[in-house]
C-alpha atoms as a PDB file:
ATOM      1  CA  UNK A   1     -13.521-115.498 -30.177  1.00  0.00           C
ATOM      2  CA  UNK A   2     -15.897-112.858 -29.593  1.00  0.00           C
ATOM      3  CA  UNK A   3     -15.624-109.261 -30.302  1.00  0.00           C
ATOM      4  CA  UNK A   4     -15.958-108.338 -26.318  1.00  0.00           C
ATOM      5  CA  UNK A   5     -13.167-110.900 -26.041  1.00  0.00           C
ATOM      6  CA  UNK A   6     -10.977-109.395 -28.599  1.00  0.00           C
ATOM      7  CA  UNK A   7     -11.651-106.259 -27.252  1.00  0.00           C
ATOM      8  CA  UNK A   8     -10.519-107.065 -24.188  1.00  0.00           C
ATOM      9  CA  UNK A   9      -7.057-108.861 -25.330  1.00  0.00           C
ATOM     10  CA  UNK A  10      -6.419-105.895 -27.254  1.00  0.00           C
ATOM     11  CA  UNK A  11      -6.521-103.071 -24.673  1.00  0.00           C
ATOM     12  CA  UNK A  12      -4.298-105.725 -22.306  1.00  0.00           C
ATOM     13  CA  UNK A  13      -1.932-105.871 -24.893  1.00  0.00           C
ATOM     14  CA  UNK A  14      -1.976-102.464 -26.037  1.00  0.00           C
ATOM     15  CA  UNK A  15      -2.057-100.484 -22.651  1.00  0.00           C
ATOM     16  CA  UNK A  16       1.628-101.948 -21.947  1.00  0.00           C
ATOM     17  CA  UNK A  17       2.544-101.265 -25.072  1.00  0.00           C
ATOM     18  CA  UNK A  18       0.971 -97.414 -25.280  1.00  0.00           C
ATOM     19  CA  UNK A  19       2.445 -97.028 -21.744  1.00  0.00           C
ATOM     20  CA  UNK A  20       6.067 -97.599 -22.729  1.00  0.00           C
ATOM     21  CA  UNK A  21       5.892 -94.669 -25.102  1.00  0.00           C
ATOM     22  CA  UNK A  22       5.743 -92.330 -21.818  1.00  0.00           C
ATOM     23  CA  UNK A  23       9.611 -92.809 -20.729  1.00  0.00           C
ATOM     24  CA  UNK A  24      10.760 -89.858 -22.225  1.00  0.00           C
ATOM     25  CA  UNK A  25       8.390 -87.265 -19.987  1.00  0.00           C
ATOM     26  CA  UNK A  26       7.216 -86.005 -23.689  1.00  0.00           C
ATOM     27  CA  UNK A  27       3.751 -87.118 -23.932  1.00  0.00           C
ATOM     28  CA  UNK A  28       2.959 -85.680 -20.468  1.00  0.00           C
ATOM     29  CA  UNK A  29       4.763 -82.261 -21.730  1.00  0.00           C
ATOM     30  CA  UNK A  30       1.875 -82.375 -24.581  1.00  0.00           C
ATOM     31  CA  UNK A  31      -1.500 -83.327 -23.094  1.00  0.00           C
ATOM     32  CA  UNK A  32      -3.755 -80.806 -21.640  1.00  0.00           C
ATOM     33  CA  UNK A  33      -3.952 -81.129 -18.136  1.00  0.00           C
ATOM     34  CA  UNK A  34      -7.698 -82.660 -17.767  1.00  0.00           C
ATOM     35  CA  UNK A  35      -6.256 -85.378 -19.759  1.00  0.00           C
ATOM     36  CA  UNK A  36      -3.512 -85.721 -17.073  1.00  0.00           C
ATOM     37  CA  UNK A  37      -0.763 -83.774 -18.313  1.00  0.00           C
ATOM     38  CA  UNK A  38       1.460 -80.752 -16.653  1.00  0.00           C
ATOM     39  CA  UNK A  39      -0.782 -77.674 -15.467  1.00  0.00           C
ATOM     40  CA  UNK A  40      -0.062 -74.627 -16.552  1.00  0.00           C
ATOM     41  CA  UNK A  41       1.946 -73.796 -14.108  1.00  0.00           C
ATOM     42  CA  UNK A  42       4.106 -76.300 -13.901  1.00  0.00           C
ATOM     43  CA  UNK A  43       8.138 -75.329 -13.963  1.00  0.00           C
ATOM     44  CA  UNK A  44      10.120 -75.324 -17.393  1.00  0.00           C
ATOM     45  CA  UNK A  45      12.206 -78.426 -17.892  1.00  0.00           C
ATOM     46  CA  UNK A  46      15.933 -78.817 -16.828  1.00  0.00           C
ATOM     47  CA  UNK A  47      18.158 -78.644 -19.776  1.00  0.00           C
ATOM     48  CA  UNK A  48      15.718 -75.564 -21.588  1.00  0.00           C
ATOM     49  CA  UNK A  49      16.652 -71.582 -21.661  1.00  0.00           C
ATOM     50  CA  UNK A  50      13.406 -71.446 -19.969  1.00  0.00           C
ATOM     51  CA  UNK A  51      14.860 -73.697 -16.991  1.00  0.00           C
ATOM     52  CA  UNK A  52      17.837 -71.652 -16.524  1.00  0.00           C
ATOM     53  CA  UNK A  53      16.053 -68.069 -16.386  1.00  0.00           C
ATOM     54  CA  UNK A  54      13.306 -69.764 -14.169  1.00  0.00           C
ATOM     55  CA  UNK A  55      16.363 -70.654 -11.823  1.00  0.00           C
ATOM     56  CA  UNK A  56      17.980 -67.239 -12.113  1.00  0.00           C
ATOM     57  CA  UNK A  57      14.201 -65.599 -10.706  1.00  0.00           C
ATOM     58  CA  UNK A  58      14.309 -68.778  -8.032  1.00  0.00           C
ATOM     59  CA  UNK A  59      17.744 -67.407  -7.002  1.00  0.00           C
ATOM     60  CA  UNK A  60      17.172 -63.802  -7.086  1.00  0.00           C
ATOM     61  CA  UNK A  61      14.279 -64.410  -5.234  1.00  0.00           C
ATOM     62  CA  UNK A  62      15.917 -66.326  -2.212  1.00  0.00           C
ATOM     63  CA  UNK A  63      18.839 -63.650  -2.282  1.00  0.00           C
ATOM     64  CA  UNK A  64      16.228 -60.464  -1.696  1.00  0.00           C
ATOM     65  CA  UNK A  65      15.663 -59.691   1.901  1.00  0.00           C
ATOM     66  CA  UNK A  66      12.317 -60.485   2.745  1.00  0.00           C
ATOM     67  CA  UNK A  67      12.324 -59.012   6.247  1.00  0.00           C
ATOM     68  CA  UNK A  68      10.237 -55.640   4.936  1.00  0.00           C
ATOM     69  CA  UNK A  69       7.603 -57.624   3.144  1.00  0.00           C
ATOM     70  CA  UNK A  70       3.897 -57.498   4.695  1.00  0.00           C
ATOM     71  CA  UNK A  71       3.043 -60.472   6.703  1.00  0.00           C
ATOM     72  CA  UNK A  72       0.928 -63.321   4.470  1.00  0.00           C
ATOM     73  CA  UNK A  73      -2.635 -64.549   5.125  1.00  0.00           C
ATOM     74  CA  UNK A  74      -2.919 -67.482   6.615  1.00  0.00           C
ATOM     75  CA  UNK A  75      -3.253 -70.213   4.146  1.00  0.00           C
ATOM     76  CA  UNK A  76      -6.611 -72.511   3.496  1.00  0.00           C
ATOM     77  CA  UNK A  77      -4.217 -75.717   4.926  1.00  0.00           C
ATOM     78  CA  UNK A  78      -3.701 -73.886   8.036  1.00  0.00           C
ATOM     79  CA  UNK A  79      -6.094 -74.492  11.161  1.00  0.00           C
ATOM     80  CA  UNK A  80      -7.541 -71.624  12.438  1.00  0.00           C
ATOM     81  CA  UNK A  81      -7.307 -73.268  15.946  1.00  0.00           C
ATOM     82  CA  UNK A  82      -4.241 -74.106  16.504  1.00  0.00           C
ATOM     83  CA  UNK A  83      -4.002 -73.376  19.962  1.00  0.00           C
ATOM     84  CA  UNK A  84      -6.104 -76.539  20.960  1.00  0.00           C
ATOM     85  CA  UNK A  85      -4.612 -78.972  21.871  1.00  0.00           C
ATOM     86  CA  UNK A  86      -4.297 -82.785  19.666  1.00  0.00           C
ATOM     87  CA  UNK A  87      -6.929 -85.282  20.415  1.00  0.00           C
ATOM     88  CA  UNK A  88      -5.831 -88.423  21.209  1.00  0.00           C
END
């Protein structure tokens, strides 16, 4: 066989092989994000002390009365004419 050819069986047989290894959520956990891991801000993982005091500032957060807050800006997904009607 040639190399190109052995090349080619080995990535087929490898890629399988390399992608079985990612069950465990670890490898994504490790990578930096260009490489397609988590961002930075992605949320701890359950089961960590960093999960449960990032659930206790979730909770806190829903429990606070929000009615006193300054209105948000409108949001870059939100269409600034809205009060036209669908085309259809």
């Amino acid at each position: 066989m040639s190399f190109m050819t052995r090349l080619i069986v080995l990535l087929i047989a490898a890629g399988p092989a390399l992608g079985s290894c990612t069950s465990g959520g670890v490898i994504g956990d490790v990578m930096p994000h260009w490489a397609g891991g988590l961002p930075k801000n992605a949320p701890p993982r359950p089961g960590t002390p960093e999960y449960d005091a990032y659930r206790q500032k979730l909770e806190a957060e829903a429990g606070r009365d929000k009615s006193k807050d300054p209105p948000k800006a409108k949001s870059e997904g939100e269409s600034p004419n809205q009060a036209l009607p669908p085309i259809h």
